[in-house]
Protein backbone atom coordinates (compact mmCIF):
# COMPACT_ATOMS: atom_id res chain seq x y z
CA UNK A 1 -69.37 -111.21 -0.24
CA UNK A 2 -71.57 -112.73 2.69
CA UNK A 3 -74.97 -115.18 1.57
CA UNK A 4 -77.78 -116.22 4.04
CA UNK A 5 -80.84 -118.02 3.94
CA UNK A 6 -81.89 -115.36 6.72
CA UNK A 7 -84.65 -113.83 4.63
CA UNK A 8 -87.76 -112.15 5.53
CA UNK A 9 -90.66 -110.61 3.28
CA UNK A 10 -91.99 -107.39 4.32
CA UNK A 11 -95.99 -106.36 2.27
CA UNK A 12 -95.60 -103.95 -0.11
CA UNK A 13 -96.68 -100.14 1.04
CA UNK A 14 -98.22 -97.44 -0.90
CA UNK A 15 -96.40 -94.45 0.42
CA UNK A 16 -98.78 -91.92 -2.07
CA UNK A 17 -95.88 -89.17 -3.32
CA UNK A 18 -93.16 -89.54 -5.64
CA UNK A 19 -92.77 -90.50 -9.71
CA UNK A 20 -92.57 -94.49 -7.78
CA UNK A 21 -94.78 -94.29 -5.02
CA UNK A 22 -95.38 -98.19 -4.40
CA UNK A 23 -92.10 -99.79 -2.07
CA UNK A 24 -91.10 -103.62 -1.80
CA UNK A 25 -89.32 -103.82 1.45
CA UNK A 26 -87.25 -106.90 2.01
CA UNK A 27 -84.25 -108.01 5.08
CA UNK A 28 -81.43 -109.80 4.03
CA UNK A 29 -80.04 -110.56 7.33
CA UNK A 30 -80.07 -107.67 9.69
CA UNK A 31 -80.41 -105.36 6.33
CA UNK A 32 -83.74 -104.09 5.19
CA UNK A 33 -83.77 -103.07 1.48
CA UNK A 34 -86.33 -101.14 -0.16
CA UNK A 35 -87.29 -100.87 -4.25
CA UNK A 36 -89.93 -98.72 -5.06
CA UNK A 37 -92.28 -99.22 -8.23
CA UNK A 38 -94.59 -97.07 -10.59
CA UNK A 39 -97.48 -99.60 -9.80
CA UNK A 40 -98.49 -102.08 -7.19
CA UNK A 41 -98.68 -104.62 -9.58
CA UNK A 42 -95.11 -104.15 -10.37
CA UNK A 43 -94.07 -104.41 -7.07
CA UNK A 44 -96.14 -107.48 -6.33
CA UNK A 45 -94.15 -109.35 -9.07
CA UNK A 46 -91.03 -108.09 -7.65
CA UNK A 47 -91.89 -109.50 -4.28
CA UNK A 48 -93.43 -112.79 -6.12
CA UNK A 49 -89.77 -113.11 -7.97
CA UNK A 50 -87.72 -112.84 -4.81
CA UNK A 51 -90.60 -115.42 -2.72
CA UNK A 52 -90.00 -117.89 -5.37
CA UNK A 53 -85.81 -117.86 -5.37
CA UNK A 54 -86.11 -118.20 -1.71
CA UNK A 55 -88.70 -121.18 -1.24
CA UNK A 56 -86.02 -123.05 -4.11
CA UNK A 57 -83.57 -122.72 -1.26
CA UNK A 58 -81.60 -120.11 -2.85
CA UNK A 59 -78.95 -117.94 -1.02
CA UNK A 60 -79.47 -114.38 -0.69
CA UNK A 61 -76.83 -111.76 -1.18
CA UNK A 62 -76.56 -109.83 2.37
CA UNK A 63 -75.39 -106.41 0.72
CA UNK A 64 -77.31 -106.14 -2.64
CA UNK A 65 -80.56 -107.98 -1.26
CA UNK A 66 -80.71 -110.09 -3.95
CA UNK A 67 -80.97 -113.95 -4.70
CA UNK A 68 -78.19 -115.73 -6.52
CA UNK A 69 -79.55 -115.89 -10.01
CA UNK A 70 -80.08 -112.29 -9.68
CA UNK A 71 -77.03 -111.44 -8.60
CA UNK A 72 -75.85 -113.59 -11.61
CA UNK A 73 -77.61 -111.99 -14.04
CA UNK A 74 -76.59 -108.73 -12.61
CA UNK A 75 -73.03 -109.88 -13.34
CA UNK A 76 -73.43 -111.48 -16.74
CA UNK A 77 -70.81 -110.36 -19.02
CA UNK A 78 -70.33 -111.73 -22.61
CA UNK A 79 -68.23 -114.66 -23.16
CA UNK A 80 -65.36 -112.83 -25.27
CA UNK A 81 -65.35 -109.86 -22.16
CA UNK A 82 -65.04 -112.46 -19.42
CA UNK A 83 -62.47 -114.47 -21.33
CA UNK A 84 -60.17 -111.12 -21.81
CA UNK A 85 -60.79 -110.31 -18.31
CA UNK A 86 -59.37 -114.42 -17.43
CA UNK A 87 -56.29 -113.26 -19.56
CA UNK A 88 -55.58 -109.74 -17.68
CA UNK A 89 -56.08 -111.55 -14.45
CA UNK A 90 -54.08 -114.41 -14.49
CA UNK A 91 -51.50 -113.39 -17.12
CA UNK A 92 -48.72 -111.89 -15.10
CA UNK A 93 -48.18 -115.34 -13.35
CA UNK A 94 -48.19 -117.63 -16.22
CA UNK A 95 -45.65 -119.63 -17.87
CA UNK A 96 -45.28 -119.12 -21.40
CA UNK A 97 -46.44 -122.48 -22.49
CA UNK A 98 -49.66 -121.74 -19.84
CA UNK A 99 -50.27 -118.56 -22.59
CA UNK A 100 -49.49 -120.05 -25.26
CA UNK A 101 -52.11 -123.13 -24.24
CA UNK A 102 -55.22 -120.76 -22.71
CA UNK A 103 -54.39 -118.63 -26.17
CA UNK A 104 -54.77 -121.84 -28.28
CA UNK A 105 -58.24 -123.19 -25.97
CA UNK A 106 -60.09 -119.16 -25.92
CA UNK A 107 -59.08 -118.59 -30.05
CA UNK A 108 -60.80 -122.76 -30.39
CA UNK A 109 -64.00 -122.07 -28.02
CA UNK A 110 -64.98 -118.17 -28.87
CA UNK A 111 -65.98 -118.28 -32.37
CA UNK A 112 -68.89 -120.91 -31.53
CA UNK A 113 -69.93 -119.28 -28.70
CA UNK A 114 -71.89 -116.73 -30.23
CA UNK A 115 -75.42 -115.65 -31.38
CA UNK A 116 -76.41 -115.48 -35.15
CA UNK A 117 -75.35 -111.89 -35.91
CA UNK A 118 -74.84 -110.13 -39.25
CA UNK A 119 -71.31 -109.31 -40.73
CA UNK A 120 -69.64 -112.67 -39.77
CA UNK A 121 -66.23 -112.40 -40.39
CA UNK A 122 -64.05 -115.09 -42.10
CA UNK A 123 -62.96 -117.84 -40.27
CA UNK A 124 -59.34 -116.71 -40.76
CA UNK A 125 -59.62 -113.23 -39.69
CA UNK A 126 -61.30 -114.20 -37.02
CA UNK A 127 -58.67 -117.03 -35.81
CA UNK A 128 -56.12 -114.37 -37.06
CA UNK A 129 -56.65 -111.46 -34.38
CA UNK A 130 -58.41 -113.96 -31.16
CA UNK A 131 -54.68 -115.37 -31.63
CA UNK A 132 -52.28 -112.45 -32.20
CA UNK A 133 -54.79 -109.69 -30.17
CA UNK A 134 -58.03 -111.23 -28.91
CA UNK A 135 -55.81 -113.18 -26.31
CA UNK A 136 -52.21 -112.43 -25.79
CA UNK A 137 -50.31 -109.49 -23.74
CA UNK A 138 -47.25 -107.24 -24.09
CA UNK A 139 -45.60 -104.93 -21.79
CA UNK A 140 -46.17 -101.16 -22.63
CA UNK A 141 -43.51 -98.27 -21.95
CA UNK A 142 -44.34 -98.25 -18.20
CA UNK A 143 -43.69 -101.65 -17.81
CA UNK A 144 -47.52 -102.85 -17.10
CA UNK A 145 -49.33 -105.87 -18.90
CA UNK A 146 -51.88 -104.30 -21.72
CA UNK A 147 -53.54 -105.87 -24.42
CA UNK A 148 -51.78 -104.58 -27.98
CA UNK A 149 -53.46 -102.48 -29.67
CA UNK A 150 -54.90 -104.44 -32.77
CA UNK A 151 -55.24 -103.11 -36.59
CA UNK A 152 -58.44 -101.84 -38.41
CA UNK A 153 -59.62 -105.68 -39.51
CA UNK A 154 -58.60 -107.01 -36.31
CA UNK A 155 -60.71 -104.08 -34.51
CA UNK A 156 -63.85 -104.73 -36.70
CA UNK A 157 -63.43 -108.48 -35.51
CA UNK A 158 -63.69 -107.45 -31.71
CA UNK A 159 -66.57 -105.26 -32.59
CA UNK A 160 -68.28 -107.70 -34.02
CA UNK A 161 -67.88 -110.22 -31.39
CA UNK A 162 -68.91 -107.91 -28.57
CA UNK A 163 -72.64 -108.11 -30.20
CA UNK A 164 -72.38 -111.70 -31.27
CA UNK A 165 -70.79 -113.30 -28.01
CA UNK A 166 -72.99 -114.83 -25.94
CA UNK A 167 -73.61 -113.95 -22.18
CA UNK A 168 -71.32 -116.11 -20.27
CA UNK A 169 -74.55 -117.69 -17.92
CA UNK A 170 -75.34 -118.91 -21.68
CA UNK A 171 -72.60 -120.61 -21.56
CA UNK A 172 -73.97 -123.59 -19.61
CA UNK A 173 -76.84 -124.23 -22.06
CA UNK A 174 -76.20 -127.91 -23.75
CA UNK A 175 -76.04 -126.63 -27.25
CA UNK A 176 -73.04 -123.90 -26.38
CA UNK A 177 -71.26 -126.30 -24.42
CA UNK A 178 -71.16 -128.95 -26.64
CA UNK A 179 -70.60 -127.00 -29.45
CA UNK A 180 -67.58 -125.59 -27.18
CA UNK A 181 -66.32 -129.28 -26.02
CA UNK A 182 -66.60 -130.09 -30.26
CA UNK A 183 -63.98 -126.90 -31.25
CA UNK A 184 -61.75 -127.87 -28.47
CA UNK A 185 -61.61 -131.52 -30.56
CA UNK A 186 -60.83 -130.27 -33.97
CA UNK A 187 -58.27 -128.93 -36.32
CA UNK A 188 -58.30 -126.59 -38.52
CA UNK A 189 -58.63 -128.89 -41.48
CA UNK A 190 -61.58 -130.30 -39.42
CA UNK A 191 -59.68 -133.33 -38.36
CA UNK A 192 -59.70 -134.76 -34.94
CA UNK A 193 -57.17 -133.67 -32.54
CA UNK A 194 -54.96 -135.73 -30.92
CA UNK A 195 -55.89 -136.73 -26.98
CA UNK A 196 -53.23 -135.00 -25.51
CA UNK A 197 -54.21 -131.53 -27.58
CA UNK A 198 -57.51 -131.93 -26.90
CA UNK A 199 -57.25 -132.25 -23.15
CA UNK A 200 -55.06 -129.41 -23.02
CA UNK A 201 -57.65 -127.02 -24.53
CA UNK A 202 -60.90 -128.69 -23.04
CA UNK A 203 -58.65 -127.82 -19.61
CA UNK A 204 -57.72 -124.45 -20.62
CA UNK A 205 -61.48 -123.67 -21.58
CA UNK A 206 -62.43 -125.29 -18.14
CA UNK A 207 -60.09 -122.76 -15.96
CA UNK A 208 -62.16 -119.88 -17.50
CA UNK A 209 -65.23 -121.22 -16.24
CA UNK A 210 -64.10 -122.04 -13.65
CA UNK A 211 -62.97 -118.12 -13.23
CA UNK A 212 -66.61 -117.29 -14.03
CA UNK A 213 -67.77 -119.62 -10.81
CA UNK A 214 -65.60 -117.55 -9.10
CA UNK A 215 -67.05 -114.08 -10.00
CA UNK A 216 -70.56 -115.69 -9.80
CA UNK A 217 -71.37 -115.47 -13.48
CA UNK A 218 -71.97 -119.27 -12.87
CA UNK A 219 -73.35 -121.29 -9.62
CA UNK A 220 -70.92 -124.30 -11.16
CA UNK A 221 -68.79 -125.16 -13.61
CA UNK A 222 -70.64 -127.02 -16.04
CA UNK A 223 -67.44 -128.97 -17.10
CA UNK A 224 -67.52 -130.72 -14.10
CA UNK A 225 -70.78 -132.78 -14.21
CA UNK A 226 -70.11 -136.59 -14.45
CA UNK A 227 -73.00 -136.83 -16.50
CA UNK A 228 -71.70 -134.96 -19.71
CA UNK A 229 -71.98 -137.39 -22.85
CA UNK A 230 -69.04 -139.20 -23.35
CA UNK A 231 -67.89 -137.20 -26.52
CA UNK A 232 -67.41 -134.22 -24.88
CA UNK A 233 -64.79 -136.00 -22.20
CA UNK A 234 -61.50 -136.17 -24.22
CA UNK A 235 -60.25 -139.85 -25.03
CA UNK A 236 -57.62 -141.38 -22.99
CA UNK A 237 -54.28 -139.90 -24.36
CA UNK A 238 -51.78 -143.06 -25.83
CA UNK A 239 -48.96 -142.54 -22.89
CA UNK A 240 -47.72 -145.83 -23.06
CA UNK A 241 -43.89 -145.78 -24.86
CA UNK A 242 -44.77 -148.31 -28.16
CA UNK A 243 -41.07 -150.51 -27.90
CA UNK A 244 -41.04 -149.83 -31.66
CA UNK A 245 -40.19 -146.44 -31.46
CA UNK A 246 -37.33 -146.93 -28.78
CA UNK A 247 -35.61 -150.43 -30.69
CA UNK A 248 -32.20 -151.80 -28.34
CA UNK A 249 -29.43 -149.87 -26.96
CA UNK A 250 -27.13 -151.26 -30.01
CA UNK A 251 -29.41 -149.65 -32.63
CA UNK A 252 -29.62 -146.46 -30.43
CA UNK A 253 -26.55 -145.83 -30.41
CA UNK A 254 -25.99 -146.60 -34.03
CA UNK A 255 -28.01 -143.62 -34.35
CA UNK A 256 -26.71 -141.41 -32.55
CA UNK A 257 -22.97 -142.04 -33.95
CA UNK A 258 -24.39 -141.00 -37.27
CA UNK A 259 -25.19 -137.18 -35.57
CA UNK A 260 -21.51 -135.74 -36.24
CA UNK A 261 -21.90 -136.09 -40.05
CA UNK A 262 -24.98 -134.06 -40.19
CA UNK A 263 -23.67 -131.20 -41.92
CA UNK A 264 -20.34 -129.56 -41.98
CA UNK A 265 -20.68 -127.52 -38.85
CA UNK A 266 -24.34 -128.27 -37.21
CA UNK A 267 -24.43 -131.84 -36.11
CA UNK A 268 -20.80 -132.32 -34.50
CA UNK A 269 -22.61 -129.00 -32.06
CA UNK A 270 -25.57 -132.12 -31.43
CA UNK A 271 -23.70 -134.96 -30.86
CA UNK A 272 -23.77 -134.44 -26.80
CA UNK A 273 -27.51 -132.93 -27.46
CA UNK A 274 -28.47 -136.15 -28.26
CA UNK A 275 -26.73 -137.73 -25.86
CA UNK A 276 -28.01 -136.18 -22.98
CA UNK A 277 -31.30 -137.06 -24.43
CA UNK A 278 -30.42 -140.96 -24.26
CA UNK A 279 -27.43 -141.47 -21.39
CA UNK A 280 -29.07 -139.06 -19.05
CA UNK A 281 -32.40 -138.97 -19.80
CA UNK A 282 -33.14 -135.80 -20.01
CA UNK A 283 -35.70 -133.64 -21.41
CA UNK A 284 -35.14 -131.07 -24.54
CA UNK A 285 -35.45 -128.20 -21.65
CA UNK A 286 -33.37 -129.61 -19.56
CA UNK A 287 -30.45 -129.99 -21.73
CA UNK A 288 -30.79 -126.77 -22.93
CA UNK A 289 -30.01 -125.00 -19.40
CA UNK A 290 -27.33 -127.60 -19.05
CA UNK A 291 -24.42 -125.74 -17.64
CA UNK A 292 -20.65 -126.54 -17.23
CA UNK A 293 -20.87 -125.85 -13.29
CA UNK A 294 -23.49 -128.93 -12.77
CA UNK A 295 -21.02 -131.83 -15.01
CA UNK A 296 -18.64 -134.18 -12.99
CA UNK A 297 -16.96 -135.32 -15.68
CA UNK A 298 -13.86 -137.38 -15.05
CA UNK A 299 -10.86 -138.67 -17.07
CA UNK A 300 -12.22 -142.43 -16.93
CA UNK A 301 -15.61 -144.02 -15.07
CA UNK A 302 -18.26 -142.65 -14.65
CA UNK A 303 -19.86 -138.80 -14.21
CA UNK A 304 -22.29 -136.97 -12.67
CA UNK A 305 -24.85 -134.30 -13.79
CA UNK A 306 -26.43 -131.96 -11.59
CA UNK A 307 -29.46 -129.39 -13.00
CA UNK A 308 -32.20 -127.86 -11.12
CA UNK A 309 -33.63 -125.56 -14.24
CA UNK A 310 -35.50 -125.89 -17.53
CA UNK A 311 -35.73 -123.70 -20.71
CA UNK A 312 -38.72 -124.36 -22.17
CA UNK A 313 -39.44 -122.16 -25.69
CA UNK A 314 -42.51 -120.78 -26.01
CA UNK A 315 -41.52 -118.38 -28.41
CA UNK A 316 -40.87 -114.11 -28.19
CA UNK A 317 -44.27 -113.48 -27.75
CA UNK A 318 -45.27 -115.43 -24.99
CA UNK A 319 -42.75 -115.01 -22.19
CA UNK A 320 -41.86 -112.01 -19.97
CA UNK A 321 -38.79 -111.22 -21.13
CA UNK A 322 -39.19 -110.91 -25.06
CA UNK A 323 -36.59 -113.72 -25.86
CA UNK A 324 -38.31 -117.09 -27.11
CA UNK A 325 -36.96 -119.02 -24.28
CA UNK A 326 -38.23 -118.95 -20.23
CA UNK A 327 -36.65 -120.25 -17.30
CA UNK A 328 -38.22 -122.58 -15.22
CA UNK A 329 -37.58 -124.96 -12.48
CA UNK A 330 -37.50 -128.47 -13.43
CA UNK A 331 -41.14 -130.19 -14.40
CA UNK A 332 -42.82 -132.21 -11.51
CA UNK A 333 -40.96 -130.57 -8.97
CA UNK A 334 -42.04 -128.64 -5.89
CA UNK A 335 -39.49 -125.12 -5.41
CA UNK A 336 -37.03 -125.87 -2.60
CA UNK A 337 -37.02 -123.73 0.31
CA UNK A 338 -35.61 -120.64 0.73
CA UNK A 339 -35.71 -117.61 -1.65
CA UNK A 340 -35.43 -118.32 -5.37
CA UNK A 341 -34.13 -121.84 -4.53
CA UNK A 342 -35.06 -124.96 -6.85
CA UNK A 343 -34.92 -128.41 -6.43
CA UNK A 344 -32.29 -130.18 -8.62
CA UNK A 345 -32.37 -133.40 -9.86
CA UNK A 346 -28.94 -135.54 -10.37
CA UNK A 347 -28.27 -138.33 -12.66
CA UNK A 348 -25.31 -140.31 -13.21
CA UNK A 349 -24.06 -140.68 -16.55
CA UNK A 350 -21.64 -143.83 -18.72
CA UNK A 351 -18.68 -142.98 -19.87
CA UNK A 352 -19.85 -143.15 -23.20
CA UNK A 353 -21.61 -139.79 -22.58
CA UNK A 354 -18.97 -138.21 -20.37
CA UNK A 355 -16.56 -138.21 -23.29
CA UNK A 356 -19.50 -136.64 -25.83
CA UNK A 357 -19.63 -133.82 -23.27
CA UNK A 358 -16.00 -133.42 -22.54
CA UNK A 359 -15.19 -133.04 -26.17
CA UNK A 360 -17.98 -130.69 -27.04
CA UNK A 361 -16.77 -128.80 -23.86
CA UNK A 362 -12.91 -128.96 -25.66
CA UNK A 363 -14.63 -127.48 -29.24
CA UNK A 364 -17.30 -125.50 -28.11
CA UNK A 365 -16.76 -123.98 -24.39
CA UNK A 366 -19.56 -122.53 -22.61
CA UNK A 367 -22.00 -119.65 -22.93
CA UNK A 368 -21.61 -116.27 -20.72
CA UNK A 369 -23.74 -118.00 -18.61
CA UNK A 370 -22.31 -121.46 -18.23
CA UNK A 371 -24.75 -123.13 -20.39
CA UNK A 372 -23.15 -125.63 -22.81
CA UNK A 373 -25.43 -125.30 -25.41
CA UNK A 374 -25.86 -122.47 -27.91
CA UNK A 375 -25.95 -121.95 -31.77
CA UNK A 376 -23.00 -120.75 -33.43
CA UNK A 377 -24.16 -117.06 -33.05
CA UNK A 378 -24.68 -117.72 -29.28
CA UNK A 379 -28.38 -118.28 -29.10
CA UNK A 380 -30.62 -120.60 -27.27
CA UNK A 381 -31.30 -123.85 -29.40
CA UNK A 382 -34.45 -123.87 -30.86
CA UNK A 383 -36.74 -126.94 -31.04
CA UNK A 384 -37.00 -126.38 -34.80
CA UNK A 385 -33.36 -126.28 -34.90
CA UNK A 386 -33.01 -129.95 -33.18
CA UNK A 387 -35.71 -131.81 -34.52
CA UNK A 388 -34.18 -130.74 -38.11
CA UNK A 389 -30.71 -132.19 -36.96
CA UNK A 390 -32.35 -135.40 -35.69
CA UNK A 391 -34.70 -135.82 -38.88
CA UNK A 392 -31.61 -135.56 -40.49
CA UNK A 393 -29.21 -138.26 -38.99
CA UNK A 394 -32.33 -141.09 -39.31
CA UNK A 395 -32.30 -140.48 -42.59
CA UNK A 396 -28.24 -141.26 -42.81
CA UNK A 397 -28.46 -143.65 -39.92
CA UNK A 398 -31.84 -145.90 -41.48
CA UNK A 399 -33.61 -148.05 -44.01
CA UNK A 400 -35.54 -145.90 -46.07
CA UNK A 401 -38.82 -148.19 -44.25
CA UNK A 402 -37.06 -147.50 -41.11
CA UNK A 403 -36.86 -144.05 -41.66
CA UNK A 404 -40.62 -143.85 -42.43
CA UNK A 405 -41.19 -145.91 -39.56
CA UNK A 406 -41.82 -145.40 -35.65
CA UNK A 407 -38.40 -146.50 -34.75
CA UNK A 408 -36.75 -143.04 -32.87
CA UNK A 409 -39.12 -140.69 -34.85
CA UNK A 410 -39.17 -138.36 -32.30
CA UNK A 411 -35.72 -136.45 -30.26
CA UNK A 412 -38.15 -137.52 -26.98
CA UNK A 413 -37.77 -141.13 -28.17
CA UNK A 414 -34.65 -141.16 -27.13
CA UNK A 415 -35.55 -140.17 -23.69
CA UNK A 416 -38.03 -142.77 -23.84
CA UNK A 417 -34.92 -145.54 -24.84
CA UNK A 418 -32.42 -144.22 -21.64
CA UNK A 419 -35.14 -144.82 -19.04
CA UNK A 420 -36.33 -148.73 -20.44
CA UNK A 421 -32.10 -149.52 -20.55
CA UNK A 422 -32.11 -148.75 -17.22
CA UNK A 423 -35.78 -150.47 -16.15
CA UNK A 424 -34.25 -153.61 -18.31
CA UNK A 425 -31.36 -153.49 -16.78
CA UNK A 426 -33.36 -154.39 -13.50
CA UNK A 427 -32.36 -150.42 -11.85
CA UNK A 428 -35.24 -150.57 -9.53
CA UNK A 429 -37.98 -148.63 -10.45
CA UNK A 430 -37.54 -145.97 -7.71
CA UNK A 431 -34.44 -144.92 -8.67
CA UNK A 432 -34.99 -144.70 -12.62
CA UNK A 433 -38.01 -142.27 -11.45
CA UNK A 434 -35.50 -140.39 -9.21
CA UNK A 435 -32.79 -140.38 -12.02
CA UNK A 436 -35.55 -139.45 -14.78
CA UNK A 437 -37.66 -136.56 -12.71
CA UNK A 438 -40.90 -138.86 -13.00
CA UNK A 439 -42.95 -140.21 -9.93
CA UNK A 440 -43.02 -144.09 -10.26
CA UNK A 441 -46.80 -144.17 -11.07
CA UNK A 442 -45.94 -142.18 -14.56
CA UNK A 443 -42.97 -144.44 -14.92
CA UNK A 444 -45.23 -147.48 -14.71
CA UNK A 445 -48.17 -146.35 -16.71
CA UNK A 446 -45.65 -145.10 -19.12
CA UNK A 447 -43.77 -147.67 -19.73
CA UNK A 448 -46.43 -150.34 -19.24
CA UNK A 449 -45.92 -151.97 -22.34
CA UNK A 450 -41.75 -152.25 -21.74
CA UNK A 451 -41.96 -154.04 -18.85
CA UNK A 452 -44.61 -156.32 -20.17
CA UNK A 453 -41.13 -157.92 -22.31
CA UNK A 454 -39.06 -158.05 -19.28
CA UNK A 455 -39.98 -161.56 -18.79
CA UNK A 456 -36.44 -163.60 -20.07
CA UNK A 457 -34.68 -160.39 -17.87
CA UNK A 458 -36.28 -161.52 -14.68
CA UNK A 459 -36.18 -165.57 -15.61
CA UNK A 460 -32.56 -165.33 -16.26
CA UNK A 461 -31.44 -163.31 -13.22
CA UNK A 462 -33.88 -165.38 -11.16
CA UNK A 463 -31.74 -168.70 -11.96
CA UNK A 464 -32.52 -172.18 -12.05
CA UNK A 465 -34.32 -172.76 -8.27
CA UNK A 466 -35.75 -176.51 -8.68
């Protein structure tokens, strides 16, 4: 929609007939627009309002006429109706984890930003249907993206929030913003989020207003003042790898030898999981669209693996498809050209591993779809599934204090122990970035602390030079 400066103030004329005889005439442009008034006096003001948005050097509107905080006001929605709009818009084109985060930063944000109105509802029930039907999308029987339809207590929540939800130009006032930033920090015990889930939502809350600059229900997002108190910035997330968690390759693969006797039947299925984790360094997702077509895995030496998707898990009701998995293309990297191409990323892989993999291969085969990894009814793997499998072998593979300790706590530590072998090893640090799908500035910031104990590496592969 075009904006000028280009203004000009016509005097207000009494044209004597009519229920509103008394016209303010003003040119936006080369468009004149005329309001007409009951009294003079009204019109006066009118004129008065529009004199003092344009001597503040504010932009006029060429269509409407009117002056940008005008227009704004004209616009002004409630937060809860611009927020549902932000999900219908940009819904089709998300990635399930995208839902699943704006979901998470809209249900933290819209309960505070609201006016004191009677007939508050619980903080439960009000959590309970933002989450499930405030903010979240299904398919109906034509195939198009509609909101569900939500049951009685879930219905008197919207109602309720549609006269309790503040305007969304409110939203810029300190006190709503802060109180905003705050709910975007906690639990729901109260606690204090972690860094990393606190970003997340403070950036999901910040696309929406951004969405509202956009519409011009704001002149700016308010988010992005460097001036905002430093509590409402969210603290520097702990990236760096802590080399307690990853301990040496020996103790790693201690670990991982213990996988098989996880159960009867489950943790022989997780034995080349895990190792795909560690030898190739490769992320939960990635493993999990790991398919027989992309292993070079010969009789003796060395092998290769080649992947170019992902398979994150949202969960059912977050993706397009209804099934709790998504594909993706691989994270960090651009799609390749031509139609439906991806890039793919290849990584060479020990022996150790390429036996794992041909054996599970031998026991297990391969999915319809060439993927190597399934459950024993043919499913995708679940995260809940693998993180119970890997709880499992610390506890036969540790120390009861190691067990309750940082060493390999997490299935990503093991990640985290394939890419510092290879960075002690002295593999430059371009290629373990290539091999691991990282740019070399994460790699370094990442593993900061890692190479900080590389000295006796370098000092012994330097030599003796007197």
């Amino acid at each position: 929609m075009p904006m000028t400066y280009d203004v000009q103030f016509y005097k207000v004329r009494d044209r004597g007939k009519g229920a509103r005889p008394y016209q303010a005439r003003w040119r936006t442009a080369e468009r004149v627009h005329p309001r007409s008034f009951l009294t003079a006096e009204l019109a006066a003001n009118w004129m008065s309002e529009l004199r003092e948005a344009a001597r503040k050097g504010e932009m006029f509107d060429v269509e409407t006429g009117l002056p940008q905080t005008k227009l704004r006001q004209l616009r002004d929605v409630s937060w809860f109706t611009h927020a549902r709009e932000y999900v219908a818009e940009r819904w089709p084109g998300m990635a399930g984890n995208t839902r699943v985060s704006t979901m998470e930063a809209l249900t933290a944000v819209t309960p505070v930003l609201v006016h004191d109105t009677p007939g508050t509802p619980d903080a439960d029930s009000l959590r309970r249907a933002l989450r499930d039907w405030g903010f979240r999308m299904e398919r109906d029987g034509s195939g198009e993206w509609v909101f569900p339809e939500p049951p009685p207590p879930a219905r008197e929540v919207f109602a309720w929030l549609e006269k309790a939800s503040i305007p969304v130009s409110e939203v810029a006032d300190t006190r709503h913003l802060g109180a905003a930033v705050r709910a975007c920090g906690r639990l729901l015990d109260g606690g204090e989020a972690a860094a990393d889930y606190f970003s997340r939502r403070r950036r999901g809350f910040s696309a929406v207003l951004g969405h509202a600059v956009l519409l011009k229900r704001l002149s700016e997002n308010p988010l992005g003042k460097r001036d905002l108190p430093t509590d409402w910035r969210p603290p520097k997330a702990e990236e760096e790898v802590d080399p307690r968690s990853i301990g040496n390759p020996v103790r790693v693969r201690q670990t991982l030898a213990m996988v098989s006797y996880v159960g009867r039947r489950q943790g022989p299925r997780f034995a080349a999981w895990f190792g795909c984790m560690y030898y190739g360094m490769m992320r939960p997702q990635e493993v999990a669209n790991l398919r027989r077509s992309g292993c070079e895995l010969p009789a003796q030496g060395w092998g290769k693996l080649t992947f170019s998707e992902s398979s994150p898990a949202p969960g059912k009701k977050w993706t397009d498809s209804g099934a709790s998995h998504e594909e993706r293309g691989l994270k960090g990297r651009k799609k390749g050209k031509g139609r439906g191409k991806r890039p793919s990323r290849t990584v060479p892989i020990p022996p150790a591993l390429v036996a794992l993999l041909r054996e599970h291969i031998e026991r297990y085969g391969a999915g319809p779809d060439g993927r190597l990894f399934r459950s024993e009814r043919d499913n995708p793997i679940q995260p809940s599934t693998y993180w119970r499998v890997w709880d499992r072998t610390r506890r036969l593979a540790m120390t009861p204090e190691e067990y309750e300790g940082l060493l390999l706590k997490r299935p990503y530590d093991l990640r985290h122990a394939g890419i510092t072998y290879r960075l002690n090893s002295g593999v430059p640090a371009t290629q373990v970035a290539k091999w691991a799908g990282n740019s070399v500035e994460v790699l370094q910031r990442v593993y900061a602390q890692v190479w900080t104990q590389m000295d006796e590496v370098w000092i012994d592969r330097m030599g003796d030079h007197r």
